[in-house]
Protein backbone atom coordinates (compact mmCIF):
# COMPACT_ATOMS: atom_id res chain seq x y z
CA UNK A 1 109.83 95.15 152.45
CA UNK A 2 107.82 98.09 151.41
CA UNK A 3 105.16 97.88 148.62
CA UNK A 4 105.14 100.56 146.24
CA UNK A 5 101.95 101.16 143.74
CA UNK A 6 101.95 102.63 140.29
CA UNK A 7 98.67 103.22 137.87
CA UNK A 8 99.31 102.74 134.27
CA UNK A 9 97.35 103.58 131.44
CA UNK A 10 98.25 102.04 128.60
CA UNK A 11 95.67 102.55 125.56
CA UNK A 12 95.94 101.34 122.22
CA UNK A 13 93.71 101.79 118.95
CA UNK A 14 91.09 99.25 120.20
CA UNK A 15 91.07 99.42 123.97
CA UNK A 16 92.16 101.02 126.99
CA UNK A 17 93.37 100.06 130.22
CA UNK A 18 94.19 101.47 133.83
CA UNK A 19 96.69 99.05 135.03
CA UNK A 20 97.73 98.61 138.81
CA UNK A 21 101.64 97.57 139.43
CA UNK A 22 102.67 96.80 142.88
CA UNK A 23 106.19 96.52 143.19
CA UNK A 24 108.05 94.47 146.27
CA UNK A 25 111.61 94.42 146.04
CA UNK A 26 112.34 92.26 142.71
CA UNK A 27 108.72 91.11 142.12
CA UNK A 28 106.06 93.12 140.36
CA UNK A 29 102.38 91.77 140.64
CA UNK A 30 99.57 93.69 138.01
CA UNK A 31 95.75 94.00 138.87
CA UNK A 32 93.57 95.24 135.90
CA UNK A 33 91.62 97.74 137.56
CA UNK A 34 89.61 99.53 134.41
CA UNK A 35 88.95 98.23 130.75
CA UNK A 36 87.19 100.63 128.26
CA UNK A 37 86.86 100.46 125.09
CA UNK A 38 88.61 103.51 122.28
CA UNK A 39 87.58 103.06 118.90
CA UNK A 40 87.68 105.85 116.14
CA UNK A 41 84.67 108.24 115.15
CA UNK A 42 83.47 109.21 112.01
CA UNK A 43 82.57 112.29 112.14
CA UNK A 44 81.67 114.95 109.22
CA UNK A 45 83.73 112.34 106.40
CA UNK A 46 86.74 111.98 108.70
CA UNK A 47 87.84 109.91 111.60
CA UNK A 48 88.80 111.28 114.98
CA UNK A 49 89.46 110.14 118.51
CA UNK A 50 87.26 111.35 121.48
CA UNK A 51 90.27 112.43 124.01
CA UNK A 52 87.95 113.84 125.92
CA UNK A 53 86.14 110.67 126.43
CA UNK A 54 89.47 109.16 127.13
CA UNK A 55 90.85 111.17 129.41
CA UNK A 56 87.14 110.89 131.09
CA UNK A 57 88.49 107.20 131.58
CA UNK A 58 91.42 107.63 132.92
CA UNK A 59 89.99 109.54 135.63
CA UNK A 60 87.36 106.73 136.42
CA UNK A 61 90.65 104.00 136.25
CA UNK A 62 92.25 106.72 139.21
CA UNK A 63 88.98 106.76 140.83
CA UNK A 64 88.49 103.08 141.14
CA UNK A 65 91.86 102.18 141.95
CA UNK A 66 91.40 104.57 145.37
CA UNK A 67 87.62 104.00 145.94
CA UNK A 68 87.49 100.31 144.90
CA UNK A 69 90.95 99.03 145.68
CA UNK A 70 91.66 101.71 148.52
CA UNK A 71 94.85 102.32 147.22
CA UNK A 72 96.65 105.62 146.60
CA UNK A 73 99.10 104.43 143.67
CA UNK A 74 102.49 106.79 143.91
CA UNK A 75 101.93 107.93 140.36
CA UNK A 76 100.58 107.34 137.55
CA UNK A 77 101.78 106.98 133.91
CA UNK A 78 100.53 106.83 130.43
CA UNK A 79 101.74 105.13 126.94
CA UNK A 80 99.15 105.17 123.86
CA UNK A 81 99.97 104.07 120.25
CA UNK A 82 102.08 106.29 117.90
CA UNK A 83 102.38 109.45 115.64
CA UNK A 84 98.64 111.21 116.11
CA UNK A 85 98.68 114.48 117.85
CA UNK A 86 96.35 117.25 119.24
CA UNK A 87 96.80 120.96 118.67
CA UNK A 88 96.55 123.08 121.76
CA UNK A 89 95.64 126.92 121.22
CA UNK A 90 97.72 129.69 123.02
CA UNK A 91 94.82 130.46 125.59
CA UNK A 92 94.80 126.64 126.47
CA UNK A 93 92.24 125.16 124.24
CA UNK A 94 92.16 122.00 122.10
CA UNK A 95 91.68 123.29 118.74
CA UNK A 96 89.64 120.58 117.50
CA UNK A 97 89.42 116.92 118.26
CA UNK A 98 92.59 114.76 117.12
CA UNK A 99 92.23 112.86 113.70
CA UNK A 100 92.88 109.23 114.03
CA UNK A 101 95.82 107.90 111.57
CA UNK A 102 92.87 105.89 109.69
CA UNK A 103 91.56 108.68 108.23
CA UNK A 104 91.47 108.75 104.55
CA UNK A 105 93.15 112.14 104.70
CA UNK A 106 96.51 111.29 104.01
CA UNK A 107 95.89 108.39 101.13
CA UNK A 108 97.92 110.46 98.52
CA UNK A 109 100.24 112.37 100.81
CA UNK A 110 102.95 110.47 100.18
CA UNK A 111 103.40 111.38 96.75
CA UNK A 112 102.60 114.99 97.57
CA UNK A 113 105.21 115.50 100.17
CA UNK A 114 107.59 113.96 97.83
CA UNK A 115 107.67 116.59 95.70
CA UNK A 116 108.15 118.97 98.34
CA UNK A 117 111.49 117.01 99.58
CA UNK A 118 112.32 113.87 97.92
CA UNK A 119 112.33 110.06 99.56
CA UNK A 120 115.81 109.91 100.02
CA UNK A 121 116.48 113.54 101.52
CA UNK A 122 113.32 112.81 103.85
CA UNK A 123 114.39 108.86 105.59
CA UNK A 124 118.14 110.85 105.91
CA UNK A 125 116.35 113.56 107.91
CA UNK A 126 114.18 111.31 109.59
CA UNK A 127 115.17 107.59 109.36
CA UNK A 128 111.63 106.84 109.96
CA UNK A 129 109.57 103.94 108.00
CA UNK A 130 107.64 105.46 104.96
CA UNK A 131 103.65 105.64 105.93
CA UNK A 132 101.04 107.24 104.70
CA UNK A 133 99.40 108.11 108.44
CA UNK A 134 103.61 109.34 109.69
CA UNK A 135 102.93 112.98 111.25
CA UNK A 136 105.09 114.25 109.29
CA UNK A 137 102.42 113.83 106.33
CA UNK A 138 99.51 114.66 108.36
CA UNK A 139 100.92 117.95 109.00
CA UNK A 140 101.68 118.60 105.29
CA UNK A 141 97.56 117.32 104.57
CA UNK A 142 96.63 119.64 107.77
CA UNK A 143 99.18 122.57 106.03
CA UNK A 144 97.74 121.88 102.49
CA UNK A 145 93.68 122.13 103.57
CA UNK A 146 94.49 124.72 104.99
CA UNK A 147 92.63 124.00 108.77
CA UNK A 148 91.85 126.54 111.15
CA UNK A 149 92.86 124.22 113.97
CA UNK A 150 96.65 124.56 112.52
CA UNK A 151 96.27 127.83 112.03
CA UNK A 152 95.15 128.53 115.52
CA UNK A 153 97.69 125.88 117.31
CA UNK A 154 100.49 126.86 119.60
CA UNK A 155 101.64 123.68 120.85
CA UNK A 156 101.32 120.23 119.13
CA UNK A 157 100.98 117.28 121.58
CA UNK A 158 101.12 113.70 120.76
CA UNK A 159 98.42 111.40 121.90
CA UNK A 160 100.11 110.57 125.48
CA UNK A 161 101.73 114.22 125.60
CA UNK A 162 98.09 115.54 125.86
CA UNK A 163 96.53 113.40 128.21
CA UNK A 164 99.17 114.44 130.33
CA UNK A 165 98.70 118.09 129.66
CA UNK A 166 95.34 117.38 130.58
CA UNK A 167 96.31 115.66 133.98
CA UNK A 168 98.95 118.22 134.96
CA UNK A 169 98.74 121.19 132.83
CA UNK A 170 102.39 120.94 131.33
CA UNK A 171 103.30 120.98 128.04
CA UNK A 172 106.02 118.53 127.30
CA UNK A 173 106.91 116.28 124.09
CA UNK A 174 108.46 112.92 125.38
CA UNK A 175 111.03 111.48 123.39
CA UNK A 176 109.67 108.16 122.38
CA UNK A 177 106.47 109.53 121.15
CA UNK A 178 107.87 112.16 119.15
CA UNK A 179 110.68 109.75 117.76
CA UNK A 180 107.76 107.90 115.95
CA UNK A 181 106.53 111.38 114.30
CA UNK A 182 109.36 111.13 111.11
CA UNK A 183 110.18 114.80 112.62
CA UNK A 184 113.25 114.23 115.03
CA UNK A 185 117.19 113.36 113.93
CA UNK A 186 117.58 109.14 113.49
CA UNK A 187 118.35 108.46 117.25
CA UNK A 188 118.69 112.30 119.10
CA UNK A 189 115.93 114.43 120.80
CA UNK A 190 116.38 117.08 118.26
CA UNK A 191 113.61 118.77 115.82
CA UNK A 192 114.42 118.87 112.04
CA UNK A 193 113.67 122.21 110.75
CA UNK A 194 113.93 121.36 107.36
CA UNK A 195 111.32 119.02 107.66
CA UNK A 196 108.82 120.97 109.38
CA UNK A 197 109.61 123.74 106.61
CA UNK A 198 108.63 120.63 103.98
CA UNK A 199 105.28 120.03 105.77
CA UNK A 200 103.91 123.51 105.37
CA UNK A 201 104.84 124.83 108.94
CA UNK A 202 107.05 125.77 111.11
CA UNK A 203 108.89 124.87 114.59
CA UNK A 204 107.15 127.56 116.41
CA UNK A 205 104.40 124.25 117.37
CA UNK A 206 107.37 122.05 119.05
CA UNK A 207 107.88 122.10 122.77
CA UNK A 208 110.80 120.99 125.31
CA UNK A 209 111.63 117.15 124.02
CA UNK A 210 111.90 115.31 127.31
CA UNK A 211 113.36 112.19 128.39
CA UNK A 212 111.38 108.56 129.85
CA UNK A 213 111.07 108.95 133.41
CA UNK A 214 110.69 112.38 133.67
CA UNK A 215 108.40 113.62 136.51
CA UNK A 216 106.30 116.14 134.89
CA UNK A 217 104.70 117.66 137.58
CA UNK A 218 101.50 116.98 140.20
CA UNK A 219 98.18 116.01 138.66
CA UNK A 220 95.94 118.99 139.18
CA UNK A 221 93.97 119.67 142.57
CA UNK A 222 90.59 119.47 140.10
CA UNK A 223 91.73 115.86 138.72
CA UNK A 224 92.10 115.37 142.91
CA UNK A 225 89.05 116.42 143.94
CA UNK A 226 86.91 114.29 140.61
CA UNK A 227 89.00 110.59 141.61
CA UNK A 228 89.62 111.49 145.42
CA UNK A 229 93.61 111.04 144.69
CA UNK A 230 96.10 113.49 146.66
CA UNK A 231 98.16 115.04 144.29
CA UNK A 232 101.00 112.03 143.10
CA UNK A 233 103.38 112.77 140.30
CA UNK A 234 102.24 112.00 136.48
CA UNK A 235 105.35 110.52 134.84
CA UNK A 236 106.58 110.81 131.20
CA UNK A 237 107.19 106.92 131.06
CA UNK A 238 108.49 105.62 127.50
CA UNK A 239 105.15 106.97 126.37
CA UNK A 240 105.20 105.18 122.67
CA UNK A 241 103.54 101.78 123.54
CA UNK A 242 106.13 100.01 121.93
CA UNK A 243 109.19 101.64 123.50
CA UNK A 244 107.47 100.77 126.81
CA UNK A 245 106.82 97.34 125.22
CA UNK A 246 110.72 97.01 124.37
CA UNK A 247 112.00 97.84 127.36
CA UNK A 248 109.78 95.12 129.73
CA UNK A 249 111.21 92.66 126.98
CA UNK A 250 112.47 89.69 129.36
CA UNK A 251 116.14 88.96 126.86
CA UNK A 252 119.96 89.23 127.83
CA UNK A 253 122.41 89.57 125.10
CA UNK A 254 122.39 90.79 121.43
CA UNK A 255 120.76 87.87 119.31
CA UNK A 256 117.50 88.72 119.47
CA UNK A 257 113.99 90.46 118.13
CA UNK A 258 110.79 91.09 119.72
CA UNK A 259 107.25 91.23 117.84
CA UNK A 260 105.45 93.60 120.18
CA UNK A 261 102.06 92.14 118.68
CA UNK A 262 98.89 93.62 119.22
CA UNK A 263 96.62 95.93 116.57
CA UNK A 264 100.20 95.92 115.00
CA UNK A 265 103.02 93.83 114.87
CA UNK A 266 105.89 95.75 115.88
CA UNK A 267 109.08 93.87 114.61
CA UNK A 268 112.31 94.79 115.26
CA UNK A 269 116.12 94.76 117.11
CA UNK A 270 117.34 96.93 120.13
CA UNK A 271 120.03 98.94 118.63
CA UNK A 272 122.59 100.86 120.05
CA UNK A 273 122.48 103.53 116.97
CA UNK A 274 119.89 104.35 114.35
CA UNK A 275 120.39 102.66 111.40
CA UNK A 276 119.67 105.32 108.24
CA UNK A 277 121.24 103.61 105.01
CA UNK A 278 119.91 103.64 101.93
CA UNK A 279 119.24 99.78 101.98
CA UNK A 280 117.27 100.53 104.96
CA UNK A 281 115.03 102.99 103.31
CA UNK A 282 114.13 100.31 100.85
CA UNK A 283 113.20 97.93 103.15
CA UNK A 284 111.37 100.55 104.40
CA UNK A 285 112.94 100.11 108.15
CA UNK A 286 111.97 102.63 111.24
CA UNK A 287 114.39 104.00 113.39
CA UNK A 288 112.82 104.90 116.43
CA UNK A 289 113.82 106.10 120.19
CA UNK A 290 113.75 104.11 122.68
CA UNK A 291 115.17 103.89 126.89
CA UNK A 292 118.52 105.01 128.05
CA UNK A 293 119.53 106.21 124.45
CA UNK A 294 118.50 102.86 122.47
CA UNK A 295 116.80 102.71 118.87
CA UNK A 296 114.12 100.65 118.22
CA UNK A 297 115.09 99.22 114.43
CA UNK A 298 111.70 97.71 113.21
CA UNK A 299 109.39 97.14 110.81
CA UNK A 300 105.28 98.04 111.06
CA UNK A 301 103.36 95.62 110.12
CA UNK A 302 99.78 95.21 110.05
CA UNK A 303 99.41 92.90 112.38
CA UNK A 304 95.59 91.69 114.70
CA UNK A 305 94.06 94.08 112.81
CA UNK A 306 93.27 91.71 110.48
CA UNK A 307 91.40 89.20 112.51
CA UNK A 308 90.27 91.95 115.25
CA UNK A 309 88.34 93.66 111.51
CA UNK A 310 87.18 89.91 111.01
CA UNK A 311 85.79 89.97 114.33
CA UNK A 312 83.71 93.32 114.27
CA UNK A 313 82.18 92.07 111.47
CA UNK A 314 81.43 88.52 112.41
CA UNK A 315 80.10 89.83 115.61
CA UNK A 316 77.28 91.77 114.31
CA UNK A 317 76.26 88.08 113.06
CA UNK A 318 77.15 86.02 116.06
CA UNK A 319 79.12 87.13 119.04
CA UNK A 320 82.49 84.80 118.76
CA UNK A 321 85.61 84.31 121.52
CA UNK A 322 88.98 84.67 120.11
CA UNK A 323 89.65 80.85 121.21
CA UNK A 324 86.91 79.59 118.92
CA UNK A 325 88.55 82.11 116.02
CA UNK A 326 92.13 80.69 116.83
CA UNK A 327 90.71 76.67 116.71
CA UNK A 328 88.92 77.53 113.43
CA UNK A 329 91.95 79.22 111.97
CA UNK A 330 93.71 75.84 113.10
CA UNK A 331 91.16 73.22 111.68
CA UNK A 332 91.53 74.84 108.20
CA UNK A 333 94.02 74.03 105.26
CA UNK A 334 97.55 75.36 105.83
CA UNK A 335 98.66 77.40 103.13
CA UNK A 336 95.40 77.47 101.17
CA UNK A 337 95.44 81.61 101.36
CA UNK A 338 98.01 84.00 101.28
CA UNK A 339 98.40 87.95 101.46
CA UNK A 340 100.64 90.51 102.19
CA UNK A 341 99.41 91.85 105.59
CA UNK A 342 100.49 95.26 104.29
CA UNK A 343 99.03 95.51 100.94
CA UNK A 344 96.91 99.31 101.42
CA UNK A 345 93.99 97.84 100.87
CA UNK A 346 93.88 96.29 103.90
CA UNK A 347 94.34 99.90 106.09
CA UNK A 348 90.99 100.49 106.72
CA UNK A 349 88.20 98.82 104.59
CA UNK A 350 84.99 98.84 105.41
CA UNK A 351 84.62 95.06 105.44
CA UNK A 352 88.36 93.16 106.01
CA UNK A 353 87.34 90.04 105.27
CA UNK A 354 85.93 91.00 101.81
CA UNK A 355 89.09 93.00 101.51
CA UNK A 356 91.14 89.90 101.75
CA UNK A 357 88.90 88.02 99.23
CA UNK A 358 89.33 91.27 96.72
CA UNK A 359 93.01 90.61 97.45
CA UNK A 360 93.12 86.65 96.85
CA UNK A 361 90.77 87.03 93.47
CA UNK A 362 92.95 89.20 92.11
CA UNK A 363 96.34 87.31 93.02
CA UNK A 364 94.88 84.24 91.25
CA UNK A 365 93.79 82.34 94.32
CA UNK A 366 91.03 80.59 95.00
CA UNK A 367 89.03 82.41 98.04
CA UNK A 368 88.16 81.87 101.18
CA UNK A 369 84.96 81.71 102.36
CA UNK A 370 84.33 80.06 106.00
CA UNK A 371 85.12 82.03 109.20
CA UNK A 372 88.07 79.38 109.36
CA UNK A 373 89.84 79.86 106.63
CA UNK A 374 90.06 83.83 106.40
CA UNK A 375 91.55 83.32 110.20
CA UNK A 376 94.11 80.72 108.66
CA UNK A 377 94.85 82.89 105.66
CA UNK A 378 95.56 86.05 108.22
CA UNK A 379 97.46 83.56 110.50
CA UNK A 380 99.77 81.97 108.00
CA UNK A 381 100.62 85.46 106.27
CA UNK A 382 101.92 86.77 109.49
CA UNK A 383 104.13 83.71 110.11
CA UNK A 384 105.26 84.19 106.82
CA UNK A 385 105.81 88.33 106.85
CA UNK A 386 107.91 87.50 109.78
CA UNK A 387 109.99 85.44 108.70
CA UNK A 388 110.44 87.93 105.60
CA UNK A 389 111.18 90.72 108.15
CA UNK A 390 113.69 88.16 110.22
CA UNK A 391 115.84 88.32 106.90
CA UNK A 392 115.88 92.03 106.22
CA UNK A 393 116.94 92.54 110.04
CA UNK A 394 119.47 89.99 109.70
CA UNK A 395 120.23 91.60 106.10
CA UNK A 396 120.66 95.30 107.79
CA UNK A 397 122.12 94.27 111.56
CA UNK A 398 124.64 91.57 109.45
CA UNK A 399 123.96 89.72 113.12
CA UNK A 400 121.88 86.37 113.04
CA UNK A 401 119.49 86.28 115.18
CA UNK A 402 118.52 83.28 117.35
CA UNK A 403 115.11 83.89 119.28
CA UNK A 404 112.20 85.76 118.92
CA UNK A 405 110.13 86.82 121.66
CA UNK A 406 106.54 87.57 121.38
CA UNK A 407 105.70 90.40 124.06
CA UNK A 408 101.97 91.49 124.40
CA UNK A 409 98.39 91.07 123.55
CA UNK A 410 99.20 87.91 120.85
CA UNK A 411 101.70 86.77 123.23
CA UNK A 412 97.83 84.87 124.38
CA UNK A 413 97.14 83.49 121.00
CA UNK A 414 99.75 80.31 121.02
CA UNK A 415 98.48 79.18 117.60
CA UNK A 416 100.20 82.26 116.36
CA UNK A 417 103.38 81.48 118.27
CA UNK A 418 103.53 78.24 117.48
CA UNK A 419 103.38 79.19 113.81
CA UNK A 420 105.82 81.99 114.49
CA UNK A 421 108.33 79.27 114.84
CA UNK A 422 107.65 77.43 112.87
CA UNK A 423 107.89 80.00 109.89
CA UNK A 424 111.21 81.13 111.23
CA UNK A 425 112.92 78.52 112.25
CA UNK A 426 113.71 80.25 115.44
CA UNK A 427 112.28 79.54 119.19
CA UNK A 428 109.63 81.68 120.00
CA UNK A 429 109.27 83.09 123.79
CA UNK A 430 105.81 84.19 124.77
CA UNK A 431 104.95 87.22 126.81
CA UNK A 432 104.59 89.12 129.30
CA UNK A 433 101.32 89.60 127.69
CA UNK A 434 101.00 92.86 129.69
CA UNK A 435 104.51 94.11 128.23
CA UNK A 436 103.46 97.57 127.90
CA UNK A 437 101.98 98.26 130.91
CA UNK A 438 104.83 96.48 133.08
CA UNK A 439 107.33 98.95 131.24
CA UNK A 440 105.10 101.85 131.67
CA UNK A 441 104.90 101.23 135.69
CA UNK A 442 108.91 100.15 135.74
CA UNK A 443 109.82 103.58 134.21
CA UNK A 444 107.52 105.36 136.86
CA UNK A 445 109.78 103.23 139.82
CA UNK A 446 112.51 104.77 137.74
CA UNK A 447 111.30 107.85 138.17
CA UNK A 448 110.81 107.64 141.97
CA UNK A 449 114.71 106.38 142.63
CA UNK A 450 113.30 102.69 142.76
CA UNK A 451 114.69 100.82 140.22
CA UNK A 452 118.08 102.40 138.43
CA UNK A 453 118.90 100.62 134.96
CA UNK A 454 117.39 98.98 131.79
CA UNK A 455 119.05 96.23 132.72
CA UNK A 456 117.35 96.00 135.89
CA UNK A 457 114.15 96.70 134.83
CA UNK A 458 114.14 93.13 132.80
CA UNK A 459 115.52 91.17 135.73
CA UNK A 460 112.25 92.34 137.54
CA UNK A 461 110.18 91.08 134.11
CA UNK A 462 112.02 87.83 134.33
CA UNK A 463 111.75 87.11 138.10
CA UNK A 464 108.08 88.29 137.96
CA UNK A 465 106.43 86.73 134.81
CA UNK A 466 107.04 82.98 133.67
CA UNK A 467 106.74 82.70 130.23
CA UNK A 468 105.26 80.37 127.23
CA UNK A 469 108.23 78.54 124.93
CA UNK A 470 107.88 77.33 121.93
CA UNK A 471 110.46 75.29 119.54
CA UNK A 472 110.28 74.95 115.85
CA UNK A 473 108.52 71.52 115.00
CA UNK A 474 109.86 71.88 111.54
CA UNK A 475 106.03 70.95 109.63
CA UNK A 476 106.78 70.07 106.06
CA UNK A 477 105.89 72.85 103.51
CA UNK A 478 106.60 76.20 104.88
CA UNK A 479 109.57 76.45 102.42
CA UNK A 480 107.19 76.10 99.44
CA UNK A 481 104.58 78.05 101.16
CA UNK A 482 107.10 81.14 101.77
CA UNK A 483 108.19 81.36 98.24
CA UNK A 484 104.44 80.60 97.11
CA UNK A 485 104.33 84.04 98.99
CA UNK A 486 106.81 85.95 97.82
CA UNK A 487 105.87 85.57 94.31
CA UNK A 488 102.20 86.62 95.29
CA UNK A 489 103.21 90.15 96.68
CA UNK A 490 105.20 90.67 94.29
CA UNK A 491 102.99 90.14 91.81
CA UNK A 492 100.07 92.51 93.42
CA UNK A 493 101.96 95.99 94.40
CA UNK A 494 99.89 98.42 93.08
């Protein structure tokens, strides 16, 4: 039977990756050809990201894949994390480097869009979750300073839209990406005017929405000639991390959510339709696109960020491994500490683990101080937000859900999962742990006439990947823990 290679890239807010997928029939085997690392600069008071220094990567993942590996993958694809954008100038210039969604640009945007178009009028247009770094409010920031780089900008490419405008030269918006923008109709590939109008600008910077698995074009003879590749396809996969996340999710049937876990916990339902009520807007619920016409109803949540924070800092003490974190985290006192994983203050502080103190002084709580117990504060108030989130899905879906799967990077960390179900009540099903990368390279097979359905595409997941299970063992206290909780967020909102 005839192998068939793909290269993904699949980047995310703390690292990158150039993936190799070789598909056989039903099976699908991954090599991890390139790891580099993508990390926000400050530059001038504000945070960017260096695409050029990505897209530099990406080129030495396609060279070393050829060179290294001596093999010519079919095509490549590329996924990257959600709602940031470059602007691209008439004559074909970035105008500017990208600002990263960390920035402290958009603290008060919120508010100030609001008064442009109201809450309500804005989640009908959109039906996307309410957050500060949406697109939608970077725009209106970018509109209300007044930048050159808007002023200058014909086209405006999301993250994944222009790396591949760098690869090819074609200027394309895929549909996942832009669904996570708060700019598109609640579940259709369609621009909101009104919106745009809101934000200080105009449609005149949107391009041709296209769907996952599009072939975009060849990568260009210069990208050739650099990584020694002939000229293979570059695929618009599901290009939002999480929609290519979703869609490598190894379920059957209805009763189910995924936590995509990784910088964030993604947490959410596959839904046939968007889901734009007005009890979803205050739960504060995202309705984004996913493959073959799905929505992705979830819930952002702040997810590793927390410990991965913990980590930069502890490292300039001490290197530490993530097993020794995840043993501490388990040695220490359940329940001790406890925080809402999305309380602002935790978006980008200079030091997270004082940030989490701040938080427990003020709450009432006694604070942590070892490495241990911030890592079994973090750990706990995960469990705990997801079993808060479990109840607003099951709240808005009015379907109980029975399983949780755990796809992705914290897939690895089975402290986590073993909490998960504990918290929920619900068996937890680990992994893949490369989720997004396996549904990045099964939407470039789509592409190619390879593999033909969503359905499909999870059969090869299942018959490829064995995954972790864990049951509920039912410890004694998370009951009083969760409403111990509840009645701490709710007592800290400002």
């Amino acid at each position: 039977m005839k192998k068939t290679h793909f290269l993904a890239f699949d980047i995310g807010a703390s690292s990158g990756r150039a993936i190799l997928g070789t598909l056989e029939g039903h099976r699908l085997e991954l090599k991890e050809i390139h790891r580099f690392r993508n990390q926000m600069m400050l530059l001038h008071g504000h945070y960017h990201w260096n695409i050029y220094s990505l897209f530099s990567e990406l080129k030495t993942g396609l060279a070393l894949c050829i060179r290294q590996e001596r093999i010519q993958p079919d095509s490549i694809g590329i996924d990257t994390w959600g709602v940031d954008f470059g602007l691209v100038t008439r004559d074909g210039f970035l105008a500017g480097l990208p600002f990263a969604y960390r920035d402290h640009r958009t603290d008060h945007a919120m508010e100030q869009f609001f008064e442009k178009m109201d809450a309500e009028m804005t989640y009908k247009l959109s039906g996307i979750q309410f957050m500060q770094f949406n697109t939608l409010f970077q725009l209106f920031v970018s509109s209300r300073d007044k930048l050159s780089s808007l002023e200058m900008a014909e086209s405006m490419l999301f993250t994944p839209d222009l790396l591949n405008w760098m690869f090819t030269g074609i200027r394309k918006n895929e549909y996942t990406i832009a669904s996570t923008s708060a700019l598109l109709k609640p579940g259709k590939a369609e621009w909101v005017p009104e919106l745009f109008s809101a934000a200080g600008t105009t449609l005149d910077l949107t391009g041709e929405i296209v769907s996952p698995g599009t072939i975009l074009g060849p990568i260009l003879k210069e990208v050739c000639n650099e990584t020694g590749s002939i000229q293979i396809p570059c695929v618009a996969v599901a290009s939002h991390d999480t929609a290519s996340a979703v869609a490598s999710v190894p379920a059957s049937g209805n009763h189910w959510a995924y936590i995509s876990s990784g910088t964030w916990s993604l947490m959410g339902v596959e839904s046939t339709f968007p889901v734009v009520t007005e009890k979803a807007r205050l739960l504060n619920f995202t309705n984004e696109g996913g493959v073959d016409g799905t929505t992705r109803l979830l819930k952002n949540i702040m997810g590793m960020w927390l410990i991965q924070e913990c980590k930069r800092i502890w490292d300039h003490e001490k290197p530490i491994e993530w097993a020794e974190i995840m043993e501490m985290g388990k040695r220490s006192e359940p329940f001790a500490f406890l925080i809402d994983p999305d309380h602002p203050g935790f978006l980008n502080p200079p030091d997270m683990q004082e940030a989490i103190r701040e938080y427990c002084r003020r709450t009432g709580q006694l604070v942590p101080v070892s490495k241990g117990q911030i890592a079994r504060c973090i750990y706990d108030s995960l469990a705990l937000k997801y079993k808060f989130t479990i109840g607003q899905l099951e709240d808005l879906t009015d379907q109980k859900i029975e399983r949780i799967h755990i796809i992705g990077g914290g897939a690895n960390n089975s402290f986590l999962c073993q909490l998960t179900a504990d918290a929920t009540g619900l068996p937890v099903t680990a992994g893949p742990m490369e989720a997004t990368a396996i549904g990045n390279i099964l939407m470039q097979a789509r592409a190619l006439g390879l593999v033909n359905s969503l359905d499909e595409m999870r059969a090869i997941v299942t018959a490829s990947f064995e995954p972790f299970e864990y049951e509920p063992q039912f410890h004694t206290g998370w009951e009083e823990a969760y409403q111990k909780w509840k009645e701490i967020i709710e007592s800290y909102q400002d």
